[in-house]
ModelCIF file with pLDDT and N, C-alpha, C, O atoms, coordinates in Angstrom:
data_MODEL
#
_entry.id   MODEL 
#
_entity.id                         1 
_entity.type                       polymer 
_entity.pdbx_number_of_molecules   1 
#
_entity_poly.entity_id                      1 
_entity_poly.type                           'polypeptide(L)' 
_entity_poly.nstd_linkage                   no 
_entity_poly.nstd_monomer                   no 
_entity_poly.pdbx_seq_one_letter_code       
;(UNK)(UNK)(UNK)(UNK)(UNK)(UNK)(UNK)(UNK)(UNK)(UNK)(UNK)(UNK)(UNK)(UNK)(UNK)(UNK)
(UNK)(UNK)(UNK)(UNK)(UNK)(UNK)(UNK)(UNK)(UNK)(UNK)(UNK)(UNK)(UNK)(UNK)(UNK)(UNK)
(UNK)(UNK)
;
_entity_poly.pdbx_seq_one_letter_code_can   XXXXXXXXXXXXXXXXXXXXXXXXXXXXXXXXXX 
_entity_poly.pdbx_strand_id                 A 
#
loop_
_entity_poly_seq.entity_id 
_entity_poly_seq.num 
_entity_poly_seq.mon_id 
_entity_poly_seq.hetero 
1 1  UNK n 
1 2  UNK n 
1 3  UNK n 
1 4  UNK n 
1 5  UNK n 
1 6  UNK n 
1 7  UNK n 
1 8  UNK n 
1 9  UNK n 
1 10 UNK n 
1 11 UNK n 
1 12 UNK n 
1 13 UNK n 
1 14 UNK n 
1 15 UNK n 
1 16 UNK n 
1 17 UNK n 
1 18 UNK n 
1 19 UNK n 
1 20 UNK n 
1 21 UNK n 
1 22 UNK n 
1 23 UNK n 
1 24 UNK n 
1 25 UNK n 
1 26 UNK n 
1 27 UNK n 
1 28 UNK n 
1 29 UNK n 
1 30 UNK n 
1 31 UNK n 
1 32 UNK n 
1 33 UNK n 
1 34 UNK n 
#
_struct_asym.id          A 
_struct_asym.entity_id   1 
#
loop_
_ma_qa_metric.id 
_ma_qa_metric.mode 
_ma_qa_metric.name 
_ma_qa_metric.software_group_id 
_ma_qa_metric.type 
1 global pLDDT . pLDDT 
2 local  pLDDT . pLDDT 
#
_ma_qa_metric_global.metric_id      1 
_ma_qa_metric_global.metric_value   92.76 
_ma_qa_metric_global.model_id       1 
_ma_qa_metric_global.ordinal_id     1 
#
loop_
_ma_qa_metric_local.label_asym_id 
_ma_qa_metric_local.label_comp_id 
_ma_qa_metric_local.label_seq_id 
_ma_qa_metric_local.metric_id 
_ma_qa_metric_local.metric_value 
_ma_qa_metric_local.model_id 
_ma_qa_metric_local.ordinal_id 
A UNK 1  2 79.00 1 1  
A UNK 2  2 86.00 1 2  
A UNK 3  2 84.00 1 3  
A UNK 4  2 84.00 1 4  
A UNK 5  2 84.00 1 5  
A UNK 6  2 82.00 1 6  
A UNK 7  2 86.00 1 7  
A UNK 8  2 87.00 1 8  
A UNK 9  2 90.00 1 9  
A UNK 10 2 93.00 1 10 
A UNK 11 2 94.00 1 11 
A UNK 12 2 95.00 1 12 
A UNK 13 2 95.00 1 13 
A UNK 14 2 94.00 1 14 
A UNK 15 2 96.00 1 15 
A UNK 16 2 95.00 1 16 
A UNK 17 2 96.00 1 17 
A UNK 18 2 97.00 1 18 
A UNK 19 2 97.00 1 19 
A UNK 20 2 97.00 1 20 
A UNK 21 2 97.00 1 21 
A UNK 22 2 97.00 1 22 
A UNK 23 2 98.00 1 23 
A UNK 24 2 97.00 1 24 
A UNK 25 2 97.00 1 25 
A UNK 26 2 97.00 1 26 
A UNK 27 2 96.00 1 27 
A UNK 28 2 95.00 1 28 
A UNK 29 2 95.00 1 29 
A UNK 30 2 97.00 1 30 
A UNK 31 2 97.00 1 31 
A UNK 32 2 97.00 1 32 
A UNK 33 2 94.00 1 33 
A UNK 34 2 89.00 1 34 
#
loop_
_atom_site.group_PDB 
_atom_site.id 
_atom_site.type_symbol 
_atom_site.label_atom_id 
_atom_site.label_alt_id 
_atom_site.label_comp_id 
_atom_site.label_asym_id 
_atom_site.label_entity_id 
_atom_site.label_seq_id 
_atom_site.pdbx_PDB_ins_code 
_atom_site.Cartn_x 
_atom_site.Cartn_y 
_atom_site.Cartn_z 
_atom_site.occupancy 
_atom_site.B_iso_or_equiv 
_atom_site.pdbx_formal_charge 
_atom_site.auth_seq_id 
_atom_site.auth_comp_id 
_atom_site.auth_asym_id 
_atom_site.auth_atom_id 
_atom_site.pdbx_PDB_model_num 
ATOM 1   N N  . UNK A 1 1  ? -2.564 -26.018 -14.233 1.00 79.00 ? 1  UNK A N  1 
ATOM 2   C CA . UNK A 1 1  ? -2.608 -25.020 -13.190 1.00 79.00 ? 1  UNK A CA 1 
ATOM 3   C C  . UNK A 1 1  ? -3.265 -23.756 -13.740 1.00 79.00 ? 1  UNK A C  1 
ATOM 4   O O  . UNK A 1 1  ? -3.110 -23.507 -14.936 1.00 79.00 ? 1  UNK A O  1 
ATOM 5   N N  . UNK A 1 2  ? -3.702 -23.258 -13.273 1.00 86.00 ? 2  UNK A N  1 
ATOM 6   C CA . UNK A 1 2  ? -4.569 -21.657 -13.236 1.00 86.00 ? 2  UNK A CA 1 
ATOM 7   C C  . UNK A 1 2  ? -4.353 -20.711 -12.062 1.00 86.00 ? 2  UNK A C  1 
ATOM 8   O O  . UNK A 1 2  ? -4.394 -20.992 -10.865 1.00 86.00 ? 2  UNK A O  1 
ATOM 9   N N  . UNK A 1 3  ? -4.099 -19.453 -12.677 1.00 84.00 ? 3  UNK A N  1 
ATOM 10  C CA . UNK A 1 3  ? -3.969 -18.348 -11.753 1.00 84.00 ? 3  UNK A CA 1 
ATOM 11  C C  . UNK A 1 3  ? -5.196 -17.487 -12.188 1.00 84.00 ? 3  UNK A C  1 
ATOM 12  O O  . UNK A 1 3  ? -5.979 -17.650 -13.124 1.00 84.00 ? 3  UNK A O  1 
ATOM 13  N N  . UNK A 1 4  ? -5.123 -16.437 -11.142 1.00 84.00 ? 4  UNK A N  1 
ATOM 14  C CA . UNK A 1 4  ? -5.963 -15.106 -11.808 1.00 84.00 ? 4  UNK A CA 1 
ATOM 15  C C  . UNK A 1 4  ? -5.164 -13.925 -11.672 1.00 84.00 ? 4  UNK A C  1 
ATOM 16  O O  . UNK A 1 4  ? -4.361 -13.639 -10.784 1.00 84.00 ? 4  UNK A O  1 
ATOM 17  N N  . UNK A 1 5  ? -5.565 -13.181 -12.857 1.00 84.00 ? 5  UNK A N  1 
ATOM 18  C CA . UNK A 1 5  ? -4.549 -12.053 -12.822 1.00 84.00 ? 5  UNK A CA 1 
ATOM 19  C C  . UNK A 1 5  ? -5.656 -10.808 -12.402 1.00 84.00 ? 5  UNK A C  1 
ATOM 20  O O  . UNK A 1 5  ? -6.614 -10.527 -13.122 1.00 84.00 ? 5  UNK A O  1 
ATOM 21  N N  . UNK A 1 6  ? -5.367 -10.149 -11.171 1.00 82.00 ? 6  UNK A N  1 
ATOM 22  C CA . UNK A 1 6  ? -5.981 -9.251  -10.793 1.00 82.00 ? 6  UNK A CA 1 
ATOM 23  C C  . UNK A 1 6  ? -6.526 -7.975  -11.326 1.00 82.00 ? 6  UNK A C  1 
ATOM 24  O O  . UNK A 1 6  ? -7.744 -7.794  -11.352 1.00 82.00 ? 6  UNK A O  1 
ATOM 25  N N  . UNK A 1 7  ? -5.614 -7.008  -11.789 1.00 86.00 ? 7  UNK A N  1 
ATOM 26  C CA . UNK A 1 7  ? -5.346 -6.293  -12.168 1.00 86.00 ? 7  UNK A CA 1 
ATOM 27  C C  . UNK A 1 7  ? -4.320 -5.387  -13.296 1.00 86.00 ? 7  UNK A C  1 
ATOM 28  O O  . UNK A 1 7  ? -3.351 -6.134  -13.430 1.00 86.00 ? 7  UNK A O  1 
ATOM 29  N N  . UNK A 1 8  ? -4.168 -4.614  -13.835 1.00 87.00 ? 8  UNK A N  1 
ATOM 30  C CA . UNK A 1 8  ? -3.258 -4.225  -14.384 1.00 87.00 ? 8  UNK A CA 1 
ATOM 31  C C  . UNK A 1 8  ? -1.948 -3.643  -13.314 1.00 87.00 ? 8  UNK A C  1 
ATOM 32  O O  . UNK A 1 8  ? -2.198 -3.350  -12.145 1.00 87.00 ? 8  UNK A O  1 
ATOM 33  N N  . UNK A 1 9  ? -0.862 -3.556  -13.766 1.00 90.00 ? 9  UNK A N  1 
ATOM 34  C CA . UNK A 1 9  ? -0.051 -2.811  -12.831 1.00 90.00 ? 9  UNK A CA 1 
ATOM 35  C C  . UNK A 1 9  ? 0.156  -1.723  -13.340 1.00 90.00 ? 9  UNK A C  1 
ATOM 36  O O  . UNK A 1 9  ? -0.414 -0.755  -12.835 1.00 90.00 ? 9  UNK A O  1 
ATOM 37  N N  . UNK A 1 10 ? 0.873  -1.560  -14.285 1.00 93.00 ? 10 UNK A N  1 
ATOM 38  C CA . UNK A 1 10 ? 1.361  -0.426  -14.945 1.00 93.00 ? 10 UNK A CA 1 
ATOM 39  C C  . UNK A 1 10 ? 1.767  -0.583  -16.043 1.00 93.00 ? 10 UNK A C  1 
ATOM 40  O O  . UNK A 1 10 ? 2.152  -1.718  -16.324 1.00 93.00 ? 10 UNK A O  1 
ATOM 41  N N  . UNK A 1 11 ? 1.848  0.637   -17.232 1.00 94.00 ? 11 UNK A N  1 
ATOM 42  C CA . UNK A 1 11 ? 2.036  0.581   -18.736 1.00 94.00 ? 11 UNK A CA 1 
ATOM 43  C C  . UNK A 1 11 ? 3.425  0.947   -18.593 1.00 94.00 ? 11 UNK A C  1 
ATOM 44  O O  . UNK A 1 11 ? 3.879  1.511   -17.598 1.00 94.00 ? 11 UNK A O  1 
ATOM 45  N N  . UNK A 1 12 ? 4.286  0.512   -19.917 1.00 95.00 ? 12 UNK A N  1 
ATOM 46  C CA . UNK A 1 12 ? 5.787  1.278   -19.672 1.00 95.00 ? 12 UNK A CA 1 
ATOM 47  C C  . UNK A 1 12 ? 5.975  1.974   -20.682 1.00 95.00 ? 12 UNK A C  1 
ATOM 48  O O  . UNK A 1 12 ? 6.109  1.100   -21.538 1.00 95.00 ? 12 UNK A O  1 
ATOM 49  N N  . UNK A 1 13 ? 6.113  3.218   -21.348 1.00 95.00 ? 13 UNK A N  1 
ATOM 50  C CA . UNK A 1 13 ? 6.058  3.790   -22.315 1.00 95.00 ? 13 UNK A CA 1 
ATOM 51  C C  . UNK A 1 13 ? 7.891  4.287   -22.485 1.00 95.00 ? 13 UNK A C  1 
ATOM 52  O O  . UNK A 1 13 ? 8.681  4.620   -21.601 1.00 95.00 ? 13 UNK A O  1 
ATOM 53  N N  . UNK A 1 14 ? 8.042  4.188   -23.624 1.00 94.00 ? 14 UNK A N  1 
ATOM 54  C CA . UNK A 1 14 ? 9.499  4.228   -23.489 1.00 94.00 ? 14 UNK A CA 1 
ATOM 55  C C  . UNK A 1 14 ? 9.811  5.873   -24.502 1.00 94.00 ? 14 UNK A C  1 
ATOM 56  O O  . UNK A 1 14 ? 9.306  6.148   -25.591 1.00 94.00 ? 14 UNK A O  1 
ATOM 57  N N  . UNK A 1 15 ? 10.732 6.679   -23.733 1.00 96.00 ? 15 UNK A N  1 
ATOM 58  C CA . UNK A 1 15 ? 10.476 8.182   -24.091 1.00 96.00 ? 15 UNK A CA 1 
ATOM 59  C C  . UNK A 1 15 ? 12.315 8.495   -24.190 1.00 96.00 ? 15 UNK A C  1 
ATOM 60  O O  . UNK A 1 15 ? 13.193 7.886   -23.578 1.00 96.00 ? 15 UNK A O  1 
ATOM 61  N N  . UNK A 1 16 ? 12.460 9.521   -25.068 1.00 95.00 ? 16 UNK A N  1 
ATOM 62  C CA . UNK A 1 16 ? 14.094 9.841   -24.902 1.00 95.00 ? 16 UNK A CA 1 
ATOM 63  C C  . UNK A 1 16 ? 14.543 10.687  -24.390 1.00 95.00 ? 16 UNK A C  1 
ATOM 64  O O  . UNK A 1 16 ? 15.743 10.878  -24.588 1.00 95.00 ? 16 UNK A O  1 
ATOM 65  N N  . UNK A 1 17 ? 13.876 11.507  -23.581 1.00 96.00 ? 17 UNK A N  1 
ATOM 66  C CA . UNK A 1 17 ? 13.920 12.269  -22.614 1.00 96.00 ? 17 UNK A CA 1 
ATOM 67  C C  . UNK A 1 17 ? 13.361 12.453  -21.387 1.00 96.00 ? 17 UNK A C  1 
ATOM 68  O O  . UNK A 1 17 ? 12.453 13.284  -21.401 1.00 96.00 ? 17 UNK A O  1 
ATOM 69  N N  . UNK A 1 18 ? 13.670 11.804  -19.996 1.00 97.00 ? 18 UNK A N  1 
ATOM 70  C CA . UNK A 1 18 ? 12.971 11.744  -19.192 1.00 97.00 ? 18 UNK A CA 1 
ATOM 71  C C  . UNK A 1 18 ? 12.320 12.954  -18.619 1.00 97.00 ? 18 UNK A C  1 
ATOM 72  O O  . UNK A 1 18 ? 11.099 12.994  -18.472 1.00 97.00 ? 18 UNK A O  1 
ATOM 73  N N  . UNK A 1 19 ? 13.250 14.129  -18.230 1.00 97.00 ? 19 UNK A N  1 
ATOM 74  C CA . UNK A 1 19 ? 12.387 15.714  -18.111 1.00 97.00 ? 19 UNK A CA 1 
ATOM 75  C C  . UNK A 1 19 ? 11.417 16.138  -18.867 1.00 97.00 ? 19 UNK A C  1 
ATOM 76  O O  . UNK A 1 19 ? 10.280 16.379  -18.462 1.00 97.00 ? 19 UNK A O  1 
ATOM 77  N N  . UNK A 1 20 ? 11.805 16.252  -19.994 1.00 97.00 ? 20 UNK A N  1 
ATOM 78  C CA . UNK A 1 20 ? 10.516 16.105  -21.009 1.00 97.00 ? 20 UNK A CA 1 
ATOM 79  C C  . UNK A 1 20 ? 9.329  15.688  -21.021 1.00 97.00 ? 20 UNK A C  1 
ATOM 80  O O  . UNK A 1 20 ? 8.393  16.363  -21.450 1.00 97.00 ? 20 UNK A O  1 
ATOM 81  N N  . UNK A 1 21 ? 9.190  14.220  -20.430 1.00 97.00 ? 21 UNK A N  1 
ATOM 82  C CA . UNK A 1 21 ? 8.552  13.199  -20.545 1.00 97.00 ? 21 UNK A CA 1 
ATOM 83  C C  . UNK A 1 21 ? 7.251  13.213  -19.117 1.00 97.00 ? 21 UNK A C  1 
ATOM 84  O O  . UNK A 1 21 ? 6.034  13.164  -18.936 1.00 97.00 ? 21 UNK A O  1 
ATOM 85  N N  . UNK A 1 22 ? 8.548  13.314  -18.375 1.00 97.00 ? 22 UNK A N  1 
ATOM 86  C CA . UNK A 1 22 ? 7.860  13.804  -16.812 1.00 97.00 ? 22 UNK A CA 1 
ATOM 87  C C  . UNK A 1 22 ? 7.409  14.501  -16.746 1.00 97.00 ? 22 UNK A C  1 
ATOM 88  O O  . UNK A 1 22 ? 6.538  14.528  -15.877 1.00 97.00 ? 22 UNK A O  1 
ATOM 89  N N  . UNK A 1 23 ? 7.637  15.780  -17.695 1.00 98.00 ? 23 UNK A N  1 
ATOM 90  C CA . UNK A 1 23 ? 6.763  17.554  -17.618 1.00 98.00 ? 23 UNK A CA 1 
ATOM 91  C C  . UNK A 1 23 ? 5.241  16.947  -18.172 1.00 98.00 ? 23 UNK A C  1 
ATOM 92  O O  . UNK A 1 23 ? 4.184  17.526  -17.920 1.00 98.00 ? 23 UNK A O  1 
ATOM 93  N N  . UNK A 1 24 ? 5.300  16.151  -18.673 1.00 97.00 ? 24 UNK A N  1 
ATOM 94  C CA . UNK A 1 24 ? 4.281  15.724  -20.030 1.00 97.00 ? 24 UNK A CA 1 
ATOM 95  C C  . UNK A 1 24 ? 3.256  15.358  -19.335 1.00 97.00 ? 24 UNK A C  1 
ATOM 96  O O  . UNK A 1 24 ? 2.151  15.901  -19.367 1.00 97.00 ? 24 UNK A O  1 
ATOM 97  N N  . UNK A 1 25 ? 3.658  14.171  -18.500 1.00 97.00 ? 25 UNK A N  1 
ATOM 98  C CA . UNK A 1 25 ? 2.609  13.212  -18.205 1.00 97.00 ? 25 UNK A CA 1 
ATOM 99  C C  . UNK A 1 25 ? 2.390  13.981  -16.405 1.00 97.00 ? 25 UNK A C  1 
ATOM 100 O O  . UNK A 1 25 ? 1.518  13.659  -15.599 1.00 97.00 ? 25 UNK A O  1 
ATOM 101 N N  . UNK A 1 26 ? 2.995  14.560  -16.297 1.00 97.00 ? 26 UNK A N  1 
ATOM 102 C CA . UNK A 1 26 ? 2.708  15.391  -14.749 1.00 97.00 ? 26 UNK A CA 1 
ATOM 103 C C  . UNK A 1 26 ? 1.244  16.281  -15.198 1.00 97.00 ? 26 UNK A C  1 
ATOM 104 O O  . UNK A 1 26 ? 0.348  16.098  -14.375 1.00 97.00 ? 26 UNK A O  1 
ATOM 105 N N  . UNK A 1 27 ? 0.866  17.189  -16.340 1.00 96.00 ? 27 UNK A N  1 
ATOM 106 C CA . UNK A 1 27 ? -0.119 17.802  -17.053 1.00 96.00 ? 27 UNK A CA 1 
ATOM 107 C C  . UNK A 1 27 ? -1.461 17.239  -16.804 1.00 96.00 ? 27 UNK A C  1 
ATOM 108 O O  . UNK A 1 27 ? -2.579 17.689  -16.554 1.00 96.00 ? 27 UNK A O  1 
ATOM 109 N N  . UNK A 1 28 ? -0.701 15.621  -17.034 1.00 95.00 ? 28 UNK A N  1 
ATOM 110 C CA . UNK A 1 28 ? -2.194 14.693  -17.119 1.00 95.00 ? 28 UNK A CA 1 
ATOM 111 C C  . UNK A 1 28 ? -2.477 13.986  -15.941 1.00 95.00 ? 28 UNK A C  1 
ATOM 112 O O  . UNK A 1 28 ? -3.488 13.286  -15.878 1.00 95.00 ? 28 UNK A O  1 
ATOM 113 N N  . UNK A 1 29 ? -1.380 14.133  -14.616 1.00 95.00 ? 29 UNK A N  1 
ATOM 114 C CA . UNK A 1 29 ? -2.039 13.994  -12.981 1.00 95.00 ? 29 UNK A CA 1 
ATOM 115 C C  . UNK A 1 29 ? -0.551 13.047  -12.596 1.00 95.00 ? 29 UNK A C  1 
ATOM 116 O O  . UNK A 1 29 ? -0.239 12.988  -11.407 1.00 95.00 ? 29 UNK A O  1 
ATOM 117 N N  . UNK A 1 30 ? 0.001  12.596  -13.244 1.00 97.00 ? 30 UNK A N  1 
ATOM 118 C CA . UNK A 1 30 ? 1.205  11.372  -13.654 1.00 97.00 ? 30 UNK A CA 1 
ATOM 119 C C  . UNK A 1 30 ? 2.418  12.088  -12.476 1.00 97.00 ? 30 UNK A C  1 
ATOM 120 O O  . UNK A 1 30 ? 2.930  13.089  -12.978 1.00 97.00 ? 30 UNK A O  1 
ATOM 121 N N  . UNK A 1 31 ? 2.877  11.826  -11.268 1.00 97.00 ? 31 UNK A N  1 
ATOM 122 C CA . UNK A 1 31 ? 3.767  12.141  -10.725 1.00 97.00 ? 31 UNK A CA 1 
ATOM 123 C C  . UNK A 1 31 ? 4.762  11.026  -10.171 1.00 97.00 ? 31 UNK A C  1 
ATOM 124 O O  . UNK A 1 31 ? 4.484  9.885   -9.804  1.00 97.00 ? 31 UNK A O  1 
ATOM 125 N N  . UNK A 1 32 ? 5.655  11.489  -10.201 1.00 97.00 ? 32 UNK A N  1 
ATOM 126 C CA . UNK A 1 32 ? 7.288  10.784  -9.542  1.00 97.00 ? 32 UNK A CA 1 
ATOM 127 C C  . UNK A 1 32 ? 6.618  9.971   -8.480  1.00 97.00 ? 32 UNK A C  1 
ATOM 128 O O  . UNK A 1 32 ? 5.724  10.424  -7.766  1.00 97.00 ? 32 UNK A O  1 
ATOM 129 N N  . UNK A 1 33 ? 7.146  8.589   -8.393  1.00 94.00 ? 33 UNK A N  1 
ATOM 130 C CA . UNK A 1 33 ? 6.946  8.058   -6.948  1.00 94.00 ? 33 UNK A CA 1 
ATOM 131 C C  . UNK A 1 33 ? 8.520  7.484   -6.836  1.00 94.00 ? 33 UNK A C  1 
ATOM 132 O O  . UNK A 1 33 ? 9.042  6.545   -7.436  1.00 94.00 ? 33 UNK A O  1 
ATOM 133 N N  . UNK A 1 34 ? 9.090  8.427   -5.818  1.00 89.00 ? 34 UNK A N  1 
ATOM 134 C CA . UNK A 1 34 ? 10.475 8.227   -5.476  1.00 89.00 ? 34 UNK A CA 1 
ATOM 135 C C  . UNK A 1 34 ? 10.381 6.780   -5.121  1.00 89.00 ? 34 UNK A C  1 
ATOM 136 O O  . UNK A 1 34 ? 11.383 6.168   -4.752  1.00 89.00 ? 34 UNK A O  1 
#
């Protein structure tokens, strides 16, 4: 069997502070999706 994989979805970067983390990557365009 064979599939195709489309796309990427998403990276998971693992951080020990989520406020922190969120201030961080918000800088670089990165926002909350409730």
């Amino acid at each position: 069997m064979r599939f195709d994989t489309l796309h990427l979805d998403h990276i998971g970067i693992r951080v020990t502070d989520l406020a922190t983390a969120e201030a961080f990557y918000a800088k670089l365009g990165f926002l909350r999706d409730p």
